[in-house]
Protein backbone atom coordinates (compact mmCIF):
# COMPACT_ATOMS: atom_id res chain seq x y z
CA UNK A 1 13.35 -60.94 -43.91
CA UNK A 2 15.79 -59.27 -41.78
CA UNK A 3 17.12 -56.14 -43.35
CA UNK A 4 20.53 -56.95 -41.55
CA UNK A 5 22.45 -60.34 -40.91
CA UNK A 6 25.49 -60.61 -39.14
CA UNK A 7 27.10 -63.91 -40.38
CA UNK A 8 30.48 -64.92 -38.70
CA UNK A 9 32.18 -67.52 -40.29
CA UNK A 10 33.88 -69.79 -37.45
CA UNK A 11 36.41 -72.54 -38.13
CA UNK A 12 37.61 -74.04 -35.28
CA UNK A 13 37.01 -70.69 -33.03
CA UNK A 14 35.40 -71.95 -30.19
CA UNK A 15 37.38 -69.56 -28.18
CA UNK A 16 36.81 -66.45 -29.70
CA UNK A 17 32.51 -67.66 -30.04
CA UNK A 18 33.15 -67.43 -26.25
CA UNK A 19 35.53 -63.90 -25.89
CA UNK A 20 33.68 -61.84 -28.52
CA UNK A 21 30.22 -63.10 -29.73
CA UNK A 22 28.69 -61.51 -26.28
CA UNK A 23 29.76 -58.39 -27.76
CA UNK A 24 28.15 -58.99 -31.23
CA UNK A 25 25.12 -59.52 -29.73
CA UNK A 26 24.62 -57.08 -27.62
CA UNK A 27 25.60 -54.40 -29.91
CA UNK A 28 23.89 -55.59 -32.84
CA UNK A 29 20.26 -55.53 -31.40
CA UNK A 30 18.87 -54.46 -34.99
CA UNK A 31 20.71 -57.55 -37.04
CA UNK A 32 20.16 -60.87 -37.02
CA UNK A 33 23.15 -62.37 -36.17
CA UNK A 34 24.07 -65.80 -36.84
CA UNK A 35 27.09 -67.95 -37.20
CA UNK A 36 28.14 -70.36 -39.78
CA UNK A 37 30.50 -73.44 -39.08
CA UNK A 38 33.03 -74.55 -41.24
CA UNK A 39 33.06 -78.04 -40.28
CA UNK A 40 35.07 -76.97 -37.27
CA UNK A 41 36.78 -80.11 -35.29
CA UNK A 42 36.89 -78.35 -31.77
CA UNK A 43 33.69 -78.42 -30.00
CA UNK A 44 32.11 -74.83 -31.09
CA UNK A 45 28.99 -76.23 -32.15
CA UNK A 46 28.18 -78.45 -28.83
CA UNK A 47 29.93 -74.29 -27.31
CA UNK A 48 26.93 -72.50 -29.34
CA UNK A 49 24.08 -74.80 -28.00
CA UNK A 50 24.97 -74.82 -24.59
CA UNK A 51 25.42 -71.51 -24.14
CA UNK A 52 23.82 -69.32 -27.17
CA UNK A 53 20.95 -71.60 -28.04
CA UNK A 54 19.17 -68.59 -29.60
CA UNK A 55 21.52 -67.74 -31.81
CA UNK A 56 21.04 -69.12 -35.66
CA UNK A 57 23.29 -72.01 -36.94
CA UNK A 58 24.49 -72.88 -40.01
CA UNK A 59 26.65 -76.57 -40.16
CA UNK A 60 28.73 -76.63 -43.44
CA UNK A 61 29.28 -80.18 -44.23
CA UNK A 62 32.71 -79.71 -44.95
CA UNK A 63 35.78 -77.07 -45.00
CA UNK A 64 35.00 -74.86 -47.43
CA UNK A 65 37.74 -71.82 -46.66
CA UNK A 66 36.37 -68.09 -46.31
CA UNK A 67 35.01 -68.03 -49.60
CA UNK A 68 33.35 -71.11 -50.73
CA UNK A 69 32.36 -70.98 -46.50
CA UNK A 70 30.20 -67.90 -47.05
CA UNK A 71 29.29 -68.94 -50.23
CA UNK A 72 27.48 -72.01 -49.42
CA UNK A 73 26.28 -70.10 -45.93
CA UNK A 74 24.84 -66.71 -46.95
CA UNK A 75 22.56 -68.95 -49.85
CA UNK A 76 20.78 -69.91 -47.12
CA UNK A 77 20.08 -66.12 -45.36
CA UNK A 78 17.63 -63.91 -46.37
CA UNK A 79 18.23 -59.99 -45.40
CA UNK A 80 19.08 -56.42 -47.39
CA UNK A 81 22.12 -56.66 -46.01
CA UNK A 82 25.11 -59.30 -45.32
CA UNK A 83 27.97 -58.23 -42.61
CA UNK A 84 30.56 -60.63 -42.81
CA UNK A 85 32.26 -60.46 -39.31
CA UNK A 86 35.34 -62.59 -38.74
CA UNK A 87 35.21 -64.60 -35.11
CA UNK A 88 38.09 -62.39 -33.76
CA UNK A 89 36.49 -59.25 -33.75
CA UNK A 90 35.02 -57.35 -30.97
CA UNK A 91 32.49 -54.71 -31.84
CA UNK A 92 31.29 -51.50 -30.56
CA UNK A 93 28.10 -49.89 -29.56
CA UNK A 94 26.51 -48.34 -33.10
CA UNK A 95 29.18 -49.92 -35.19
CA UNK A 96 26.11 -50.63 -37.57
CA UNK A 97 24.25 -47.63 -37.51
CA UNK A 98 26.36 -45.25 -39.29
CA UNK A 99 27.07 -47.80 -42.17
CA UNK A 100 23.55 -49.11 -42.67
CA UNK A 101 22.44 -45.25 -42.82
CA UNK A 102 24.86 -44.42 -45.56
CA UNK A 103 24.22 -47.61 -47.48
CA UNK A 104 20.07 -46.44 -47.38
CA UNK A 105 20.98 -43.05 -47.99
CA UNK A 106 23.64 -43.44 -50.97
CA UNK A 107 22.32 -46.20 -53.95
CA UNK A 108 25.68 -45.89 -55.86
CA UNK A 109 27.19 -47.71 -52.70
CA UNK A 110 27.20 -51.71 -52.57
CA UNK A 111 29.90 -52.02 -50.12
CA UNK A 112 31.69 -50.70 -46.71
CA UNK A 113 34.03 -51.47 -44.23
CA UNK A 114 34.46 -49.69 -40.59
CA UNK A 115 37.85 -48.56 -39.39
CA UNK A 116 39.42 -51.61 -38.03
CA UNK A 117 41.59 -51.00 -35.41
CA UNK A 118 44.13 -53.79 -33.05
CA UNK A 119 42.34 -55.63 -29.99
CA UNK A 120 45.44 -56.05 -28.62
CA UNK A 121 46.64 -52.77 -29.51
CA UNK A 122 43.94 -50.39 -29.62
CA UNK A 123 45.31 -47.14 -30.25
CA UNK A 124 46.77 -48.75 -33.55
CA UNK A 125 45.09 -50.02 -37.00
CA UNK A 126 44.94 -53.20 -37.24
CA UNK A 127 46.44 -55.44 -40.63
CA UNK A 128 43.60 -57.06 -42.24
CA UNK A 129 41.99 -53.56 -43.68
CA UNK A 130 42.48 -50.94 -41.05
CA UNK A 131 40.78 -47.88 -42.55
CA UNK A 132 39.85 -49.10 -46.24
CA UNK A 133 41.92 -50.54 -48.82
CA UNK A 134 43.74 -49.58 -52.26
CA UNK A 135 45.29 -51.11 -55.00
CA UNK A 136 48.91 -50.01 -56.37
CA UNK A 137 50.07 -49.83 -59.85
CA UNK A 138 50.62 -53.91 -59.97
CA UNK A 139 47.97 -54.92 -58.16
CA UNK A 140 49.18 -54.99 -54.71
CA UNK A 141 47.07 -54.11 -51.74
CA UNK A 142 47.70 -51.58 -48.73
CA UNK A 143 45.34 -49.58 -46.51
CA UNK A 144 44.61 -45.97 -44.55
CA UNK A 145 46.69 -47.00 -41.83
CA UNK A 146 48.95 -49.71 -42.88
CA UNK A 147 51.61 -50.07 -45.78
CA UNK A 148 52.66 -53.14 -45.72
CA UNK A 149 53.68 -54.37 -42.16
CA UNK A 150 54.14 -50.62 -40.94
CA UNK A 151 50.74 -50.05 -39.07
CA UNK A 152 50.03 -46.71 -37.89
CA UNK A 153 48.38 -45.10 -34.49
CA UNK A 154 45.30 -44.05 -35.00
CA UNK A 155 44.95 -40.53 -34.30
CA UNK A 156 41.95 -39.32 -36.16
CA UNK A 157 44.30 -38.62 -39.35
CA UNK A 158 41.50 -41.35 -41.57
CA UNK A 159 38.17 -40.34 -39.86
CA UNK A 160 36.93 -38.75 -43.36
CA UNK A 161 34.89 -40.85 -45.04
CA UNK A 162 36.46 -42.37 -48.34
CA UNK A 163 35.92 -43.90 -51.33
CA UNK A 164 38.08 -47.28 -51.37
CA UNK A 165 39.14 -50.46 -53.81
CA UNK A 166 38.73 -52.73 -51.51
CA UNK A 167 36.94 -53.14 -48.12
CA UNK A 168 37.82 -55.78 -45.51
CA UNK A 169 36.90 -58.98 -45.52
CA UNK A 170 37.29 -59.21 -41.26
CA UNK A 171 34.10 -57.11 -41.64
CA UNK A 172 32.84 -56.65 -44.63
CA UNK A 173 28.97 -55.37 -45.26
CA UNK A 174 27.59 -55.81 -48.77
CA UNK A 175 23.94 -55.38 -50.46
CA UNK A 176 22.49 -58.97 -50.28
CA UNK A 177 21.35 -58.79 -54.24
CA UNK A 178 25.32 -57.06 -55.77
CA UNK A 179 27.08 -59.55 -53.52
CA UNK A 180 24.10 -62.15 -55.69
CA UNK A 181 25.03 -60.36 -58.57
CA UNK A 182 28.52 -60.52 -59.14
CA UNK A 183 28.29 -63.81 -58.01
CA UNK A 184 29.68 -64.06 -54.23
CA UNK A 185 33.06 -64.94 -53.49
CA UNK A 186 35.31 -66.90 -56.20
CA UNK A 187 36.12 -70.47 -54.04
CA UNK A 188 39.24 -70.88 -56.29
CA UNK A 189 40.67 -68.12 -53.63
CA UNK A 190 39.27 -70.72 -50.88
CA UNK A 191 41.15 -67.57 -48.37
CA UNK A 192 42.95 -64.52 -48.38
CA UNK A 193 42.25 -61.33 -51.22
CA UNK A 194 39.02 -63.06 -52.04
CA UNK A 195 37.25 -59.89 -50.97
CA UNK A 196 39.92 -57.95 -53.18
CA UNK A 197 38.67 -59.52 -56.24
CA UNK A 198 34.75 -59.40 -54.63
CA UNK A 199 35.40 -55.94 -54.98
CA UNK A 200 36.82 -55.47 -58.29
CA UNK A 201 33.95 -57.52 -59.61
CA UNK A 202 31.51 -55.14 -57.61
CA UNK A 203 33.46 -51.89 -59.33
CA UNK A 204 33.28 -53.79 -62.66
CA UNK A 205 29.32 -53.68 -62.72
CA UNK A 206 29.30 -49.64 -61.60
CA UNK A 207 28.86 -49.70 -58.12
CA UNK A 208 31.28 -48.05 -55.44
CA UNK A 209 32.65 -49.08 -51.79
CA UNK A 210 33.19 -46.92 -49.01
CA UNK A 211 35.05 -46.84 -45.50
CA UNK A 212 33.07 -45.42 -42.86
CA UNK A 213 35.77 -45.05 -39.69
CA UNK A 214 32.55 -43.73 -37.98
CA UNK A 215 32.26 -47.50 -37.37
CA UNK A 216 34.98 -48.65 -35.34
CA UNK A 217 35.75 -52.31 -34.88
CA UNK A 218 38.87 -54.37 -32.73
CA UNK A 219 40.52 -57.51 -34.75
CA UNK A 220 42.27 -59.71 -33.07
CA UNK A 221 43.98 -61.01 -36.45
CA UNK A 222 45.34 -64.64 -37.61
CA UNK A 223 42.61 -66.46 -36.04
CA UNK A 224 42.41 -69.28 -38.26
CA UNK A 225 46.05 -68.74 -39.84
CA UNK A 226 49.00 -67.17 -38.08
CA UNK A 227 50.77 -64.32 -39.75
CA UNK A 228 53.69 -66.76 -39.62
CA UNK A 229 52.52 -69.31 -41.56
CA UNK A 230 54.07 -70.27 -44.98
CA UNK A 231 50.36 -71.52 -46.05
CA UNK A 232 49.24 -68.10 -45.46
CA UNK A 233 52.07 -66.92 -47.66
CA UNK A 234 51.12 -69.34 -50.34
CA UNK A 235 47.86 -68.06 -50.20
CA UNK A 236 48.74 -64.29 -50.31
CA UNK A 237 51.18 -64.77 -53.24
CA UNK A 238 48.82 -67.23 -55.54
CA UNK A 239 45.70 -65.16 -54.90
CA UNK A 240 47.82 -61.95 -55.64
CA UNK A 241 48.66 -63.35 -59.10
CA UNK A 242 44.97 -64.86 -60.10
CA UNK A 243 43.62 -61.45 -59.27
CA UNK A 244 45.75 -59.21 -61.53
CA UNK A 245 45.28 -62.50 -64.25
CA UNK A 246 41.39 -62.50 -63.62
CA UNK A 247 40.92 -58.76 -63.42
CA UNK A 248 43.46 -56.42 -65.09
CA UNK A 249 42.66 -55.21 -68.87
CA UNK A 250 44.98 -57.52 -71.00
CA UNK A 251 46.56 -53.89 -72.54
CA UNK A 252 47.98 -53.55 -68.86
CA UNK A 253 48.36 -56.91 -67.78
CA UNK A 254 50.85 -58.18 -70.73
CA UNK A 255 53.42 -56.06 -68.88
CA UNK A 256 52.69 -55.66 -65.60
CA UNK A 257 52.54 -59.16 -64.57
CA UNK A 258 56.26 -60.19 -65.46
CA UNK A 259 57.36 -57.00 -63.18
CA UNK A 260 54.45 -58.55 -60.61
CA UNK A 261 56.25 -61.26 -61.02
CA UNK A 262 59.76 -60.36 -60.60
CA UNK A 263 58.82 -58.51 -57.78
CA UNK A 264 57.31 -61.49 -55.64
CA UNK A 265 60.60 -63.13 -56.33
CA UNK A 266 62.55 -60.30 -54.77
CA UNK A 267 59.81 -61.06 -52.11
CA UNK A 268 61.05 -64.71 -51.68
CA UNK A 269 64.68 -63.62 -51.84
CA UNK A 270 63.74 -61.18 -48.74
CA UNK A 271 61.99 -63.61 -47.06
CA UNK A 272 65.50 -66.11 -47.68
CA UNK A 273 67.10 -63.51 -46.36
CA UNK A 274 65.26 -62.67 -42.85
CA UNK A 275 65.85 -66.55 -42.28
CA UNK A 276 62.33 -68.04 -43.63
CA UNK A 277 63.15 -70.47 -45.84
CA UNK A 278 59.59 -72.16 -45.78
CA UNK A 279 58.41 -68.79 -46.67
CA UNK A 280 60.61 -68.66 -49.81
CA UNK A 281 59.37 -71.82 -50.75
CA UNK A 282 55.61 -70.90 -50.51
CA UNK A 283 56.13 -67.71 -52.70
CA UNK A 284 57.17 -70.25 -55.76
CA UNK A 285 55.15 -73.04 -55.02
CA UNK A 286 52.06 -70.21 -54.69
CA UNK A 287 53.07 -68.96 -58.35
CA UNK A 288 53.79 -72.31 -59.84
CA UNK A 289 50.29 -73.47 -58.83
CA UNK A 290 49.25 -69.56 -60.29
CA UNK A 291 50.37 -70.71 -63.36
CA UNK A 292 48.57 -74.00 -63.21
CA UNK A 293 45.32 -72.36 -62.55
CA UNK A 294 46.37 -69.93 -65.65
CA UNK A 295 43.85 -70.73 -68.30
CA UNK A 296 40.83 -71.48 -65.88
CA UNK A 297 41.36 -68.17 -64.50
CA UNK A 298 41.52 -66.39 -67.38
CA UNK A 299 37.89 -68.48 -68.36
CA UNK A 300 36.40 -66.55 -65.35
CA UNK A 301 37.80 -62.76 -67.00
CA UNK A 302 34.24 -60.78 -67.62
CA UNK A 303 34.69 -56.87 -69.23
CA UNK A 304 38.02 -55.84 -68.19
CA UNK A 305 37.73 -52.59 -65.93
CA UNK A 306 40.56 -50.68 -63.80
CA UNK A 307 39.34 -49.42 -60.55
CA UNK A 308 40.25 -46.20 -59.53
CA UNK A 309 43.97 -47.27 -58.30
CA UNK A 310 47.46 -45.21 -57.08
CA UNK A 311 49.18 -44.43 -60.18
CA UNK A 312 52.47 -45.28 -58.45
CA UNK A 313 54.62 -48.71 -57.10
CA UNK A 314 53.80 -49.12 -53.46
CA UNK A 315 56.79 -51.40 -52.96
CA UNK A 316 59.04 -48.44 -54.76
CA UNK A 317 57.67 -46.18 -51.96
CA UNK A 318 57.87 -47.99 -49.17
CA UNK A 319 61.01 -49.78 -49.51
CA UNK A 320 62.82 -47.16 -51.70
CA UNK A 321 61.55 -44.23 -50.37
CA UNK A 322 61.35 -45.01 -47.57
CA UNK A 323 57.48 -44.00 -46.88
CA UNK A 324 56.42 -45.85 -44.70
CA UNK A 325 52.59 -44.52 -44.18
CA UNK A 326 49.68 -43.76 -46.04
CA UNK A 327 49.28 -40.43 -45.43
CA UNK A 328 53.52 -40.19 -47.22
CA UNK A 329 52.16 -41.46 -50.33
């Protein structure tokens, strides 16, 4: 058994196999790495044999999204620890070695993310997790680095190590047996926040996550879905409700979901606003179908716990306030 697997979930990513997996490999000499397929449509698989025949497939039979996709793919991998490494990321020499060493040294610790930075912008963090995530009072997510869409430049202002709600699911390294024990990835989430509520599970049972900016990755970003698409908004928006729902202690939840609410329709009228109709749309449909999925969410509710979260409204600060970076709040 490896003690390390570096899984990359590809869906139609032929291109980036062929930009960045050169890159995995070669820095990741002490992993096994090894990509799964999504039932991807493009040719990546017939890409992967001709040109990295020594690299470890795994052929889902069908789409399965990020979670169910890892779901179904890290059954069948056997090693201490599972790095989840989206296709769009380009690594960097020792980007393992400083988070493996804290996850042997520290037991407490089932979960870290590096400091993810832009690939196309590379003195800047990058969206999807920059330098570890947080919750705010409601339930909404925002990072070391980014608030929102106001991403910051890196200048060494994160590099302490820090204990976080949420780490990344662009790269995302987990214990093999807690990521078993919580039981993976919900597939209800099928993408987007699915490693939000990973990580509230992981909390729930006592253990703690970590960013390490030691480790620095580069993420491309909207590989499989653009930033501009209404699905991706839909997905954002229902996920963000079934979280809170699944998660939240009832005593907190009975009132902060109708301001949750309220809030993603201010959201919608925003997006209205800024000429995105289809947007608009997605936010409603995404909390009508919320509201479908209400009862078989709450079925999935284990002991209620509250991670360790800001005691304060990041949308009140950021759009009120006017701060616009982590280091203002």
């Amino acid at each position: 058994m490896a003690k390390v697997a570096v899984v990359i979930l590809n869906y139609n990513g032929r291109d980036y196999l062929d930009q960045f997996l050169p890159s995995v490999i070669q820095h990741s000499q002490e992993a096994e790495v090894i990509v799964a397929d999504n039932a991807s449509s493009d040719d990546s698989i017939q890409f992967l044999k001709d040109n990295f025949a020594e690299i470890r497939r795994i052929e889902l039979s069908e789409n399965l999204g990020f979670a169910g996709g890892y779901n179904e793919a890290l059954k069948k991998v056997e090693a201490e620890y599972f790095v989840l490494l989206n296709s769009d990321v380009e690594v960097s020499e020792g980007w393992l070695k400083s988070i493996t060493e804290f996850l042997d040294q520290n037991n407490s610790y089932a979960a870290c993310q590096p400091k993810i930075l832009d690939f196309n912008k590379k003195e800047h963090f990058e969206y999807a997790g920059a330098c570890g995530g947080f919750l705010d009072l409601f339930g909404y997510p925002f990072c070391r680095g980014r608030v929102f869409n106001s991403l910051e430049k890196d200048e060494g202002q994160y590099d302490e190590p820090t204990d976080i709600n949420w780490a990344s699911g662009a790269c995302l390294i987990v214990r093999s047996k807690v990521f078993s024990e919580v039981g993976g990835f919900d597939p209800d989430f099928f993408a987007h926040m699915e490693e939000i509520d990973l990580c509230w599970r992981i909390q729930s049972k006592g253990h703690k996550i970590k960013s390490i900016p030691s480790s620095v990755v580069y993420h491309v970003g909207g590989g499989t879905l653009s930033k501009s698409s209404p699905f991706k908004t839909y997905l954002n928006f229902r996920n963000g409700l079934s979280l809170i729902i699944k998660n939240m202690p009832f005593s907190q939840l009975i009132w902060k979901l109708p301001v949750r609410i309220l809030l993603d329709w201010i959201a919608a009228l925003k997006f209205l606003l800024d000429g995105g109709p289809r947007h608009t749309l997605a936010v409603f449909r995404a909390h009508a179908k919320a509201l479908l999925l209400l009862f078989k969410t709450l079925r999935k509710r284990k002991k209620p716990f509250t991670p360790i979260a800001t005691p304060y409204s990041i949308v009140f600060r950021y759009f009120i306030k006017q701060e616009k970076r982590f280091s203002d709040l």
